[in-house]
Protein backbone atom coordinates (compact mmCIF):
# COMPACT_ATOMS: atom_id res chain seq x y z
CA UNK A 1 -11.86 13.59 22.44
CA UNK A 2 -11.51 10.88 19.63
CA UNK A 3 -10.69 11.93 16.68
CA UNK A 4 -12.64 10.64 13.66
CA UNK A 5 -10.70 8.85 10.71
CA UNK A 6 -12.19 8.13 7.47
CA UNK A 7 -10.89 5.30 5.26
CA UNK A 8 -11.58 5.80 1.69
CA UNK A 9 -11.27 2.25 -0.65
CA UNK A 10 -11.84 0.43 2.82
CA UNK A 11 -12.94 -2.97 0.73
CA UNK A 12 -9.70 -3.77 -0.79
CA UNK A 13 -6.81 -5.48 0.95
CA UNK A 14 -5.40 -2.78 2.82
CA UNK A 15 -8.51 -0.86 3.55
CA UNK A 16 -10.32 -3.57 4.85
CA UNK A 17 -7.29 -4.68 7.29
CA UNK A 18 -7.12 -0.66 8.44
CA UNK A 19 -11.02 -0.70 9.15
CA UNK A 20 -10.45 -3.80 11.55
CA UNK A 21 -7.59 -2.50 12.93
CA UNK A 22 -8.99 0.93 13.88
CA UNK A 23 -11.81 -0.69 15.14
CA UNK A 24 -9.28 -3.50 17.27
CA UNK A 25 -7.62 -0.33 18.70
CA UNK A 26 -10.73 1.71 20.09
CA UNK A 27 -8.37 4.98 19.82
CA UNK A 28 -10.54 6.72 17.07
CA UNK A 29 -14.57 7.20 15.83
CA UNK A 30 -14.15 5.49 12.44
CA UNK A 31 -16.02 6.23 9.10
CA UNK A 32 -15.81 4.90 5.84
CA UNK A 33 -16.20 6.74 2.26
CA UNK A 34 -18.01 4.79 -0.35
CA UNK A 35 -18.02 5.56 -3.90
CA UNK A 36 -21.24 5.39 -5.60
CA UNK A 37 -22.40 1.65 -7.00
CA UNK A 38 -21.93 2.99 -10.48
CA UNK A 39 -18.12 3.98 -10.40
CA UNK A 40 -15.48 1.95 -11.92
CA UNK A 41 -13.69 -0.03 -8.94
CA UNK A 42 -9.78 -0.62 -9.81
CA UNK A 43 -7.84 -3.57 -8.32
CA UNK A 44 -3.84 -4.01 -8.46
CA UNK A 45 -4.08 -7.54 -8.75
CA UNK A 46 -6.90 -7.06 -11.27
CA UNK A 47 -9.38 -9.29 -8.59
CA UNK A 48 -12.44 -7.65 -7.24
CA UNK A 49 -14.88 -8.57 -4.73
CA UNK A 50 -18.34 -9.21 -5.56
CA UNK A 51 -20.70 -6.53 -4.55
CA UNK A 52 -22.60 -8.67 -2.14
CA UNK A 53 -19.29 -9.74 -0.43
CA UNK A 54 -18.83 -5.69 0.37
CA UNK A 55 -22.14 -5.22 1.52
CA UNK A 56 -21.92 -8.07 4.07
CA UNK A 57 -18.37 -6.54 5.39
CA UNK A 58 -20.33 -3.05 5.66
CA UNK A 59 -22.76 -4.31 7.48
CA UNK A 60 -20.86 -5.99 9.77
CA UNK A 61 -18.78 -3.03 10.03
CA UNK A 62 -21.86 -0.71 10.80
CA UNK A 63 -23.11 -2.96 13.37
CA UNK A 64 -19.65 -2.36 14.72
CA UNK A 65 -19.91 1.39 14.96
CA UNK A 66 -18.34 2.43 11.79
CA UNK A 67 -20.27 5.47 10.31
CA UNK A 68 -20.50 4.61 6.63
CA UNK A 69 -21.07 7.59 4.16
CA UNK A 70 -21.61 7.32 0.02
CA UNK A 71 -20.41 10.02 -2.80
CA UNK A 72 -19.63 10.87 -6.12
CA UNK A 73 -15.83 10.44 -5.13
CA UNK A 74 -15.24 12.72 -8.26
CA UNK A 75 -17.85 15.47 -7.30
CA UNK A 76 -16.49 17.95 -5.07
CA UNK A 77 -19.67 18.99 -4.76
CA UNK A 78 -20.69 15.60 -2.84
CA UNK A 79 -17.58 14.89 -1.45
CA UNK A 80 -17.43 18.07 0.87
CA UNK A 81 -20.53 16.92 2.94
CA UNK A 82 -19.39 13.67 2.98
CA UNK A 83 -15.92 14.16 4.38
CA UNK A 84 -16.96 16.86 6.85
CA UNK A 85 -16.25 15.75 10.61
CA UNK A 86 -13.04 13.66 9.19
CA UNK A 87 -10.18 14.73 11.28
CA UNK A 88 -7.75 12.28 9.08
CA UNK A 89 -8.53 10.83 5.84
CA UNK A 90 -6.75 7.66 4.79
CA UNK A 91 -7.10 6.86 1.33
CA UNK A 92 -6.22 3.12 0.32
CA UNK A 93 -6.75 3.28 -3.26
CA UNK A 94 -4.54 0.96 -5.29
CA UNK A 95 -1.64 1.58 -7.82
CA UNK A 96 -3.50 2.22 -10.71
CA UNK A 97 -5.88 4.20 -8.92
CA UNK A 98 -3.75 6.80 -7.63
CA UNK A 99 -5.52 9.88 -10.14
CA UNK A 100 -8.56 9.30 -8.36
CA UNK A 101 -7.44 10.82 -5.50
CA UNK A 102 -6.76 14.81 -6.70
CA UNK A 103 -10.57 15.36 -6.16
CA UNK A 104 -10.19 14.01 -2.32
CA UNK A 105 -7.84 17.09 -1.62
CA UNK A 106 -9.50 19.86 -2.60
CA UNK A 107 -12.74 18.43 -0.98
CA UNK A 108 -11.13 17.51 1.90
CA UNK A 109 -9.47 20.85 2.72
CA UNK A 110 -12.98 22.56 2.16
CA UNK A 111 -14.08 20.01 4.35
CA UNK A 112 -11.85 21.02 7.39
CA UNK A 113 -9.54 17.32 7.44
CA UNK A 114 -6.76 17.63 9.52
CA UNK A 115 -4.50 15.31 7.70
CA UNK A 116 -4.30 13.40 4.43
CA UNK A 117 -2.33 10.22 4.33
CA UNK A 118 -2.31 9.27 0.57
CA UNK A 119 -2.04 5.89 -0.64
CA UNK A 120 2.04 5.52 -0.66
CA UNK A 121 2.07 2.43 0.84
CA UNK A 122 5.69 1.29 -1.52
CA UNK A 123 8.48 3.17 -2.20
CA UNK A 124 9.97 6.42 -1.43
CA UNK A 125 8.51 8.47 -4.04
CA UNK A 126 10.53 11.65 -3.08
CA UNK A 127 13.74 9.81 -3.73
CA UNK A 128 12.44 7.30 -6.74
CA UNK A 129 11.10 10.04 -9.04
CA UNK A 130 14.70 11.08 -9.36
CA UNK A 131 16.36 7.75 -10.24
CA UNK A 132 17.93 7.33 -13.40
CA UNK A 133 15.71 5.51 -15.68
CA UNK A 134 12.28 6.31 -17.15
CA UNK A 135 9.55 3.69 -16.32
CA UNK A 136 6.21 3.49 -15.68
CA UNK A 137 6.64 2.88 -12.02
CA UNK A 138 8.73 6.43 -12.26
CA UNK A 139 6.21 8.35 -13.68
CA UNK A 140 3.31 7.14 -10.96
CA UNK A 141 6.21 8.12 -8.23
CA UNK A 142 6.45 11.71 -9.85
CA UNK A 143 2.28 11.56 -9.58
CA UNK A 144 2.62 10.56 -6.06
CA UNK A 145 4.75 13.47 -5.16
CA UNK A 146 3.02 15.89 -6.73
CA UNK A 147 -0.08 14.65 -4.91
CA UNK A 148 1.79 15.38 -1.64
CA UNK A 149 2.34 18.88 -2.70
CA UNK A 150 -0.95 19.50 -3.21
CA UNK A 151 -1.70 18.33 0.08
CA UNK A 152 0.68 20.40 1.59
CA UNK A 153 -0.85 23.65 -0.59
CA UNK A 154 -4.23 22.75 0.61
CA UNK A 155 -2.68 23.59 4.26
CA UNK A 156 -3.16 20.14 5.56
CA UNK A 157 -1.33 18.34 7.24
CA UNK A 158 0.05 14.60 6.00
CA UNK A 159 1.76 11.11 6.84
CA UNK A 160 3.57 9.56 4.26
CA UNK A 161 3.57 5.71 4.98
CA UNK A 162 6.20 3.65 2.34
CA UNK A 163 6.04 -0.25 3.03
CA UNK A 164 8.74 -1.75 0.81
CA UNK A 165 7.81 -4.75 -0.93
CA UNK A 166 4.63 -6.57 -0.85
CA UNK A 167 6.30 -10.34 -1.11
CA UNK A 168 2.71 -11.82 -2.26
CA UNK A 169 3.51 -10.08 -5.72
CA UNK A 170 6.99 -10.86 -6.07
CA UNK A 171 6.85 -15.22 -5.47
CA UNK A 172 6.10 -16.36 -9.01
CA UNK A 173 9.10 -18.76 -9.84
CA UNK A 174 11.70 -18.47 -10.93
CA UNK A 175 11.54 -15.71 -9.16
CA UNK A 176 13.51 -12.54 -9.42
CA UNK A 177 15.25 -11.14 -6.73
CA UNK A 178 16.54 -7.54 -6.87
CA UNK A 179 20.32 -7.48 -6.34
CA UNK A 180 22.72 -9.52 -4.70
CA UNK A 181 20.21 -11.50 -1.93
CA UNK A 182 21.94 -9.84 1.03
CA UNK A 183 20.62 -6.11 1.39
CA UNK A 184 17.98 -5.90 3.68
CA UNK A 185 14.60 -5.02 2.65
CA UNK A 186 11.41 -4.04 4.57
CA UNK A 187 8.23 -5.74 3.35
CA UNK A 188 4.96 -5.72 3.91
CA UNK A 189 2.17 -7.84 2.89
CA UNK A 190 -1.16 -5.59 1.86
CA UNK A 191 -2.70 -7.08 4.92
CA UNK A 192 -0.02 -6.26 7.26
CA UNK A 193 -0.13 -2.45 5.72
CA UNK A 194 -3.25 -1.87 6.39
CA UNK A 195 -3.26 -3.07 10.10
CA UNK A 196 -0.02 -0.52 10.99
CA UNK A 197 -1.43 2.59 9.45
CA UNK A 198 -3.72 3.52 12.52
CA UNK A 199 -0.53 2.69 14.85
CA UNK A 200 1.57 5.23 12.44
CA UNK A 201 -1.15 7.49 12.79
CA UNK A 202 -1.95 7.29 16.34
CA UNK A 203 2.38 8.23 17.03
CA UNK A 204 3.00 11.90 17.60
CA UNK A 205 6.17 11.59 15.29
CA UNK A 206 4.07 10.96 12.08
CA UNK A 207 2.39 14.45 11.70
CA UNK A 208 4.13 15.58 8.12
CA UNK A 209 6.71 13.03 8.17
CA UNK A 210 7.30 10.34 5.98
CA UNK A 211 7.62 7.24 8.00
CA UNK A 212 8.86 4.03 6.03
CA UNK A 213 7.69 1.19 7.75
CA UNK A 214 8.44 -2.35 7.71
CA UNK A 215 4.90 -3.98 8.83
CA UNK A 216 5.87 -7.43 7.92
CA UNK A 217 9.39 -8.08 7.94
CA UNK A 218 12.77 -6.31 7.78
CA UNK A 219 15.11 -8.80 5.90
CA UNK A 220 16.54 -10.00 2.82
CA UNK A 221 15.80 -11.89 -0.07
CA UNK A 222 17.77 -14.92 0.48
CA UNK A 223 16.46 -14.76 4.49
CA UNK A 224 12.45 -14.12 3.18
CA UNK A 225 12.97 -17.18 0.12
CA UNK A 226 15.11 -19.43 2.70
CA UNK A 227 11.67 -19.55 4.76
CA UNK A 228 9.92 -20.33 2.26
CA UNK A 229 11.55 -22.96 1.39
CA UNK A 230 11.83 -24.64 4.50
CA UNK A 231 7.26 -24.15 4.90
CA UNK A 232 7.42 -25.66 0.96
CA UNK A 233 9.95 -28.60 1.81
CA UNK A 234 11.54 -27.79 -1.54
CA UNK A 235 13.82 -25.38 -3.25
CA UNK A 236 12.40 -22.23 -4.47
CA UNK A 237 13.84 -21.56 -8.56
CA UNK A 238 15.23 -17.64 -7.87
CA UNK A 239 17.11 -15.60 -10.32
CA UNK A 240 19.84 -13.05 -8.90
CA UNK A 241 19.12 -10.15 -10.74
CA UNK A 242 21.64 -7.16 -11.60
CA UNK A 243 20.06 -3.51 -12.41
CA UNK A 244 20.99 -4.06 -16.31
CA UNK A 245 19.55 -7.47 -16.49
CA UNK A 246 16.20 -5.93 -14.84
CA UNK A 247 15.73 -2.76 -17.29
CA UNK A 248 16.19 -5.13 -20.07
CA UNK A 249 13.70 -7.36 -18.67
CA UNK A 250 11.71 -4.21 -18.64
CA UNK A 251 12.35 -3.43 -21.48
CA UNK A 252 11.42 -5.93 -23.37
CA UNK A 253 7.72 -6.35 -21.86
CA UNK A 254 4.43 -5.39 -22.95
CA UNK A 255 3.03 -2.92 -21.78
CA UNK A 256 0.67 -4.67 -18.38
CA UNK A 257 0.28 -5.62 -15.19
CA UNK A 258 3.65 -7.53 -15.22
CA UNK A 259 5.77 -4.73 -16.65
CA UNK A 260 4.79 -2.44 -13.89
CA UNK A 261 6.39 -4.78 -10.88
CA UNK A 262 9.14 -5.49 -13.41
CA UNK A 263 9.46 -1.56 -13.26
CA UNK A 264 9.90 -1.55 -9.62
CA UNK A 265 12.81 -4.01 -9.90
CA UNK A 266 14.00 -1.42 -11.92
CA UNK A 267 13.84 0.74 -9.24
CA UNK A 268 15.34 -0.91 -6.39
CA UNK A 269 18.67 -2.10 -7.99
CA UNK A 270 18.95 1.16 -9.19
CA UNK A 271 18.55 2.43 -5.31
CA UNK A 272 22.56 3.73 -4.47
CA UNK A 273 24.34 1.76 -1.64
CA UNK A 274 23.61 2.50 2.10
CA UNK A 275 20.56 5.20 1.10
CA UNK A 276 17.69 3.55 3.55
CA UNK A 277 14.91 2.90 0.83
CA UNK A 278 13.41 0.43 3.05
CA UNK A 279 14.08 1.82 6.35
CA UNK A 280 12.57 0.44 9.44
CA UNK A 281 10.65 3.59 11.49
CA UNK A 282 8.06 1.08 13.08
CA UNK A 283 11.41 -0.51 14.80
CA UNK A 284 12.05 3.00 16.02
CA UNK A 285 8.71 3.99 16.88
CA UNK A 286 6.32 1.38 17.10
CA UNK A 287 8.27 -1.47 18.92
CA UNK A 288 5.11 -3.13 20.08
CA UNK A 289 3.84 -3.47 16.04
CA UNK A 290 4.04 -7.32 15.21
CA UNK A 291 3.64 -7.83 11.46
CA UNK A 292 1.71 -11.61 10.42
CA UNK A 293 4.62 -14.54 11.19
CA UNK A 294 6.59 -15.21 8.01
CA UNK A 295 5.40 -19.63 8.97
CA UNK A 296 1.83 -18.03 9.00
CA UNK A 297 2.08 -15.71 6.14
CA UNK A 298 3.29 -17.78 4.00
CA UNK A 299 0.97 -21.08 3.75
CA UNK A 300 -2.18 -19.07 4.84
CA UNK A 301 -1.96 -15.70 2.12
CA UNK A 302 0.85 -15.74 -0.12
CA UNK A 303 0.86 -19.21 -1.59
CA UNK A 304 -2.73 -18.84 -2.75
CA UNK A 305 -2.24 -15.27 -4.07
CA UNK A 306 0.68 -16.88 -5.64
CA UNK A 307 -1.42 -19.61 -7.28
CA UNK A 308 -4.32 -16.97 -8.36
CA UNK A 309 -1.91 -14.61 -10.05
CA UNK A 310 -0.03 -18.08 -12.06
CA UNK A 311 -3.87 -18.64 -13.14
CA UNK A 312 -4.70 -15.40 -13.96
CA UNK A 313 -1.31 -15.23 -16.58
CA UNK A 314 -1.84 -18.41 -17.68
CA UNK A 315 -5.21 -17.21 -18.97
């Protein structure tokens, strides 16, 4: 028998790209959890679709065979009903979303879910609410943990899905690359995270593991900005940053959007030698998992988000 997967923030980047993706694979029944019209919608790149543009991708979806159900996502009370039938409940809520997700637990373990998979879709929280210096990006990783606690003291089971790096966040020139160049990285694009969570889910060896996935690519900075030169036919202005030149870069921004990525620089030059931050379990597991070509990523999703984020600071 399938079992049924609900997808809760299923209109942003990554929950829309999960939605098709579950649907691609045929494997599972798959819902989606609405919250109600009237509840503030967060964003981490601070752009939001327009309501109509979600109702035309529900529909679509519905005509498709998803199951679409509405709640008070901070009502227990509505939430239960809602979420009952959900064997696993994927929540793709965004960075600076991550509270809203406390209410999903309880409701979901009165609800009978089988498994939670929170929205960890970065680092390795575990390890990066331990590392030396005190950011904002720290704190949310200490949230994050805690959330998986919970989840675990609910009695449910979980799958803990780190991505890396998104690269469409970190292109703004000069841009800043966290250490030396060399060290391999794993990044994924938002798009590329949302189509590998039903494969993670779908592999035996995910079931209360954390599983850090590369769903784009699995290589360094000089190797991701050396394509990207050659699609641009230019040079690409880079800055080689060190771990003290990134906290005082950190430092010495407002609090914002921009401070928080500057946090996670913070973070990942801080990361000690040879511990695998990034690590590669789709290699492992999911051989078959192709993340979006770096010549087709690049010219066809991260050079526009590029150019909407340089408008959106320049405003």
């Amino acid at each position: 028998m399938k079992k049924t997967v609900t997808v809760f923030a299923a209109t942003g980047v990554a929950g829309s790209a999960c939605v098709e993706e579950l649907l691609r694979m045929q494997q599972f029944n798959v819902r989606v959890l609405l919250r109600k019209s009237v509840q503030q919608e967060k964003s981490s790149s601070g752009a939001l679709r327009s309501g109509d543009d979600k109702q035309q991708q529900r529909n679509d979806w519905m005509a498709r065979g998803v199951e679409v159900r509405s709640a008070d996502v901070t009502d227990h009370a509505e939430l239960i009903p809602a979420l009952e039938g959900t064997d696993y409940l994927v929540s793709c809520v965004p960075l600076f979303a991550t509270e809203s997700q406390y209410p999903l637990i309880w409701a979901a373990k009165e609800a009978g879910v089988e498994r939670f998979v929170p929205s960890e879709f970065g680092y390795i929280y575990e390890w990066e609410q331990f590392w030396p210096t005190d950011t904002v990006h720290k704190t949310m990783s200490r949230q994050k943990a805690f959330i998986r606690r919970m989840i675990e003291m609910a009695g449910m089971d979980f799958t803990i899905i780190p991505a890396g790096l998104w690269p469409e966040y970190y292109m703004l020139e000069p841009v800043g690359v966290m250490g030396d160049g060399v060290q391999k990285f794993s990044w994924s694009t938002g798009r590329d995270v949302g189509r590998i969570i039903p494969h993670v889910l779908a592999h035996p060896a995910s079931r209360n593991a954390i599983c850090p996935v590369a769903a784009t690519a699995y290589c360094s900075w000089d190797e991701l900005l050396d394509t990207r030169e050659r699609l641009l036919g230019r040079a690409v202005a880079r800055n080689h940053l060190s771990s003290a030149q990134w906290q005082a870069a950190y430092a010495a921004q407002p609090p914002g959007a921009l401070k928080h990525l500057l946090a996670i620089g913070v973070a990942a030059t801080e990361c000690p030698e040879g511990m695998p931050l990034w690590a590669n379990w789709n290699a492992l597991h999911l051989p078959e998992f192709k993340g979006t070509p770096l010549d087709e990523l690049f010219p066809g999703y991260i050079e526009p988000f590029v150019a909407a984020m340089q408008a959106s600071l320049s405003n």
